[in-house]
N, C-alpha and C. Protein backbone atom coordinates (compact mmCIF):
# COMPACT_ATOMS: atom_id res chain seq x y z
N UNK A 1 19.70 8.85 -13.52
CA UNK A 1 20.09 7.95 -12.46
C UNK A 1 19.95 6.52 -12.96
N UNK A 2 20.71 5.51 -12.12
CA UNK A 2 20.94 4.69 -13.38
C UNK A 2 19.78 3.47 -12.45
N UNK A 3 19.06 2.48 -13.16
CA UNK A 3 17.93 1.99 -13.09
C UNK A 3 17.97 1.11 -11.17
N UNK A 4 19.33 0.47 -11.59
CA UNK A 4 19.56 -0.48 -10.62
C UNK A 4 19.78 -0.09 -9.47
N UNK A 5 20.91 1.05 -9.39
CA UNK A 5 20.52 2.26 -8.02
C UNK A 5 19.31 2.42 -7.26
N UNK A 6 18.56 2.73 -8.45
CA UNK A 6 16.59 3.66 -7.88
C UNK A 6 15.76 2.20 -7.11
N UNK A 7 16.10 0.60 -8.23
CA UNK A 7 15.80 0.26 -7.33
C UNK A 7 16.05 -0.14 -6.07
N UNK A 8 17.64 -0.61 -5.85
CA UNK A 8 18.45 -0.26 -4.58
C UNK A 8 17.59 0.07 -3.58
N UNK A 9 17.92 1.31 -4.23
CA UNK A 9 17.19 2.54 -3.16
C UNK A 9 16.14 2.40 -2.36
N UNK A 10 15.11 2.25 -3.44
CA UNK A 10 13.69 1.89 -3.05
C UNK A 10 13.91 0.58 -2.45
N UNK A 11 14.62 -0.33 -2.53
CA UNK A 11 14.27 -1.97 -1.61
C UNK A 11 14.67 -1.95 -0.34
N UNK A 12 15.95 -0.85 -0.08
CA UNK A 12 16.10 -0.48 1.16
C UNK A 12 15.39 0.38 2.05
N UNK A 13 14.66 1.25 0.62
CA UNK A 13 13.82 2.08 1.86
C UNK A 13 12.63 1.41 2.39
N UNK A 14 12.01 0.67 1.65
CA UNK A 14 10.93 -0.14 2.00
C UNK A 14 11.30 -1.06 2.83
N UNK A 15 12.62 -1.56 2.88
CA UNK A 15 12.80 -2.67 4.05
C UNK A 15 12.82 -1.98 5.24
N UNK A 16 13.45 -0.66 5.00
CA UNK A 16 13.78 0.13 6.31
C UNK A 16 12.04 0.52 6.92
N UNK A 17 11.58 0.73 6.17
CA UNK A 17 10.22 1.22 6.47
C UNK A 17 9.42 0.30 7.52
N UNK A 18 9.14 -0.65 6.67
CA UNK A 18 8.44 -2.41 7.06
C UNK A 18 8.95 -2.44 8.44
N UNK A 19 10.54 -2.64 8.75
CA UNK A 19 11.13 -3.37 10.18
C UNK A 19 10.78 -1.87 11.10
N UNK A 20 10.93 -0.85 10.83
CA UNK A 20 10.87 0.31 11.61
C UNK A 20 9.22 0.11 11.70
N UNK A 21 8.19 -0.13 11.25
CA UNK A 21 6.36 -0.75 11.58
C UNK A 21 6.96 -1.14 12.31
N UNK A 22 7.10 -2.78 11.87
CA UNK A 22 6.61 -3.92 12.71
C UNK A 22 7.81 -3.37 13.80
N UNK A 23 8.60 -3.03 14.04
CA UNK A 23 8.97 -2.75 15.79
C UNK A 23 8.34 -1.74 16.61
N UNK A 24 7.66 -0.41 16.14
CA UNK A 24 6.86 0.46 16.64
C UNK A 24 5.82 -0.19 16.86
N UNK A 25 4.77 -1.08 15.74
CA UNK A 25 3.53 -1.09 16.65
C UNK A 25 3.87 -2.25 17.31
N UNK A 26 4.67 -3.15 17.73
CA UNK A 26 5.29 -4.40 18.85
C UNK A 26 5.45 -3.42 20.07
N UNK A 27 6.09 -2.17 20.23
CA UNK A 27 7.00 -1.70 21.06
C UNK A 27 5.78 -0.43 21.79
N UNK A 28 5.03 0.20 20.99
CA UNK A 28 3.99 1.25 21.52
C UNK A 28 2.87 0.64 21.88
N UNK A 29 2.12 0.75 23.05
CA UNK A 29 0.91 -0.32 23.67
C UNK A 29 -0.10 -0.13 22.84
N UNK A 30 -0.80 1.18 22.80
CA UNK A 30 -2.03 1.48 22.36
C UNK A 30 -1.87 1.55 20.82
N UNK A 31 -0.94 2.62 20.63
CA UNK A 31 -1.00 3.45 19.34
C UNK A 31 -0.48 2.05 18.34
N UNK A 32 0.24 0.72 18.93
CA UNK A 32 0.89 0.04 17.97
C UNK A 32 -0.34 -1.00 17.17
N UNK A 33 -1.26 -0.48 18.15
CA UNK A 33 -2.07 -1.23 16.84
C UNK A 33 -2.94 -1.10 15.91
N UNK A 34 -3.14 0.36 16.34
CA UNK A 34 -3.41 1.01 14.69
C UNK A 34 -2.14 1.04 13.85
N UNK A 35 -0.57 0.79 14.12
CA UNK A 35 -0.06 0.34 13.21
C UNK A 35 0.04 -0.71 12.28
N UNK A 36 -0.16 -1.59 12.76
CA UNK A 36 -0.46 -3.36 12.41
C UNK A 36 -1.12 -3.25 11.02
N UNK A 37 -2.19 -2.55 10.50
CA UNK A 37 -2.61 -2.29 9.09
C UNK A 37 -1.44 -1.70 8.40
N UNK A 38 -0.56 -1.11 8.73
CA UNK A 38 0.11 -0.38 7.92
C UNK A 38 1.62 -0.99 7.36
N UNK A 39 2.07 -1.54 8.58
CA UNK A 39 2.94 -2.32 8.05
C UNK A 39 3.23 -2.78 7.28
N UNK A 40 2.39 -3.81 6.67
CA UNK A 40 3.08 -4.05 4.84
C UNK A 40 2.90 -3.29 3.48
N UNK A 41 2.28 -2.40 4.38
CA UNK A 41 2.16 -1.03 2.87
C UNK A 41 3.44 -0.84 1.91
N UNK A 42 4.02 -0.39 3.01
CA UNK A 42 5.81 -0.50 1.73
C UNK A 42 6.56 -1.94 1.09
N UNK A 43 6.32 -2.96 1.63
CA UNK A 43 6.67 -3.71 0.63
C UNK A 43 5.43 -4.20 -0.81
N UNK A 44 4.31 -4.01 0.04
CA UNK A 44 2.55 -3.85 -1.26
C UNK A 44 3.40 -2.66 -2.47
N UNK A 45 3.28 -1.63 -1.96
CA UNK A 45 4.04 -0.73 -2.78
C UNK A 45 5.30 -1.03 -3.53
N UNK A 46 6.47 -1.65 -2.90
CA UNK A 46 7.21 -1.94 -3.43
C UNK A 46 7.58 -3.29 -4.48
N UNK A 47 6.06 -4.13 -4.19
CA UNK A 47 5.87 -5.20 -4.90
C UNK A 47 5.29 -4.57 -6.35
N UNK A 48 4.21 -3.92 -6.11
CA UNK A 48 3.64 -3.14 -7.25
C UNK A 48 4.31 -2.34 -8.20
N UNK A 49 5.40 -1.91 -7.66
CA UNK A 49 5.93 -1.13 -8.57
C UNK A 49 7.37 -1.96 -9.06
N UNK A 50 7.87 -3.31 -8.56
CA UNK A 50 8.76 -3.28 -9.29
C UNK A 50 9.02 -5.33 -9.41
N UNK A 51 7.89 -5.31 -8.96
CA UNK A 51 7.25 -7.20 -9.21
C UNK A 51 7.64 -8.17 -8.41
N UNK A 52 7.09 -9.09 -8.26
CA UNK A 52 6.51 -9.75 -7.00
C UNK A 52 7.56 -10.80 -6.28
N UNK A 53 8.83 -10.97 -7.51
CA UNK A 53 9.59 -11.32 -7.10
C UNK A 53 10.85 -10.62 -5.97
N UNK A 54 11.16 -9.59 -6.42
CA UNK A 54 11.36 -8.50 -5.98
C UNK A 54 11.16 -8.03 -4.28
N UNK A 55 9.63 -8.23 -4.58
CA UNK A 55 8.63 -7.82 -3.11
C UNK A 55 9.01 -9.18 -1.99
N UNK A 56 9.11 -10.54 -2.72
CA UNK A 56 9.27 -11.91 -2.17
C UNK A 56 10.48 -11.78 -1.24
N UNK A 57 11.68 -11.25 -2.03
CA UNK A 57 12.93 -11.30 -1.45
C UNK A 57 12.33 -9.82 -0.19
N UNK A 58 11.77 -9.00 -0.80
CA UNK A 58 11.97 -7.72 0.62
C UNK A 58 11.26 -8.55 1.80
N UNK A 59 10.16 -8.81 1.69
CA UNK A 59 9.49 -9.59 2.78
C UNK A 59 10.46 -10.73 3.47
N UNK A 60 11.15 -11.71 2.58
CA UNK A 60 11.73 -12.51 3.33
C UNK A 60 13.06 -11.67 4.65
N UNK A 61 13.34 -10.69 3.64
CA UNK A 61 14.90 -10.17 4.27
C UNK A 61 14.68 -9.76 5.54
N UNK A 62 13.09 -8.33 5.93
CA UNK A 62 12.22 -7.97 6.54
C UNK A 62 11.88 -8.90 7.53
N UNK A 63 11.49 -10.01 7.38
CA UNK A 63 10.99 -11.05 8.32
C UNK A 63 12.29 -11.49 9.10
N UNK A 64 13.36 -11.80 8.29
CA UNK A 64 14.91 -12.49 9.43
C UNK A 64 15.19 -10.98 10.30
N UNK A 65 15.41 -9.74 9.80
CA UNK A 65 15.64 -8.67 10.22
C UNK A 65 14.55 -8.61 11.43
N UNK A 66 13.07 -8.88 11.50
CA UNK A 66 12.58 -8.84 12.66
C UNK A 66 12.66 -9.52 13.46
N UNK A 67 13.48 -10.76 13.07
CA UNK A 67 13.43 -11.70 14.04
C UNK A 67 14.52 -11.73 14.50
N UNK A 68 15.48 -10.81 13.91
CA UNK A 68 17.24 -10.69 14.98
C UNK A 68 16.65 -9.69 15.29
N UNK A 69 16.02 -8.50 15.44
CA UNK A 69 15.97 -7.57 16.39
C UNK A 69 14.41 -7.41 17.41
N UNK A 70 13.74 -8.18 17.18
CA UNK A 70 12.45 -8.10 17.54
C UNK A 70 12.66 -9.61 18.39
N UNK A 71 12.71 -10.60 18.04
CA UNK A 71 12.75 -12.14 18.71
C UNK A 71 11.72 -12.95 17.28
N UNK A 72 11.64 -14.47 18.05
CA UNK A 72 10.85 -15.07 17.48
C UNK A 72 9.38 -15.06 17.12
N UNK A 73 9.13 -14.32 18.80
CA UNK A 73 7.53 -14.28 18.66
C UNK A 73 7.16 -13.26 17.54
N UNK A 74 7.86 -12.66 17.12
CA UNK A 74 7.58 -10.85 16.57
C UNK A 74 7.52 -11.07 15.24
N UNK A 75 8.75 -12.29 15.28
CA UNK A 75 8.50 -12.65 13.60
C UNK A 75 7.84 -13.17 12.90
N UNK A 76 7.32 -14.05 13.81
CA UNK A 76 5.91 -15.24 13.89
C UNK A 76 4.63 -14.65 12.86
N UNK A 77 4.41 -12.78 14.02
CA UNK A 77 3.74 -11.59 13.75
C UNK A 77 3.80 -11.34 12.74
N UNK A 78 5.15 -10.65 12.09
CA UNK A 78 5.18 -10.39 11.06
C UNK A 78 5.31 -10.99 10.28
N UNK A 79 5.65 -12.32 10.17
CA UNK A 79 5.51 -13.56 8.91
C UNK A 79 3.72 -13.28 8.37
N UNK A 80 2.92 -13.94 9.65
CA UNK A 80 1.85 -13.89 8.84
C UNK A 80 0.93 -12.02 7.89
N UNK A 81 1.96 -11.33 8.66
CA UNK A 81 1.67 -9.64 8.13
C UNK A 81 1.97 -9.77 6.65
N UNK A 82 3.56 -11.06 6.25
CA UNK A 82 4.16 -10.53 5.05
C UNK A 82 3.51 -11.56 4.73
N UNK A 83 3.03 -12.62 4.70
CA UNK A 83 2.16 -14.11 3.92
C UNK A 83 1.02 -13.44 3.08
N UNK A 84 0.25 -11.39 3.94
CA UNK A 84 -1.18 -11.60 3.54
C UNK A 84 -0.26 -10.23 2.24
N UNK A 85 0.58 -9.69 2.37
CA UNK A 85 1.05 -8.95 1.68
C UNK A 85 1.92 -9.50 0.47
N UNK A 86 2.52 -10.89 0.38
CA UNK A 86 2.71 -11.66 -0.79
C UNK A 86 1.46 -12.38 -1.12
């Protein structure tokens, strides 16, 4: 498989991952905030494995994506989620 694909792959799945968090634990009362730790796991992961520049752009993309589907306040949220994860 050819290199640039896999990572493709992986930057979308981790973006998909990240915005699908941060809108579950925003959107579930109780349970969403034992999500709140977990949320930047996939782009941590995805920084680690393919460098930090990389991880910079997923977090930024992640953060506008929460903030067209989540609002401002949400992104606010997840800005400082992706600040402690870059």
């Amino acid at each position: 498989m050819d290199m640039s694909f896999q990572v493709a792959k992986n930057f979308l799945l981790a973006l998909a991952s990240t915005v699908l968090l941060a809108l579950v634990a925003a959107l579930v009362p109780l349970g969403g905030m034992l999500l709140i730790p977990l949320v930047p796991q996939p782009a941590l992961a995805f920084g680690l494995r393919y460098g930090p520049v990389r991880a910079t752009a997923l977090l930024a993309l992640a953060t506008a994506l929460v903030a067209y589907l989540g609002g401002p306040e949400l992104a606010a949220g997840y800005a400082l989620l992706a600040l402690m994860a870059a």
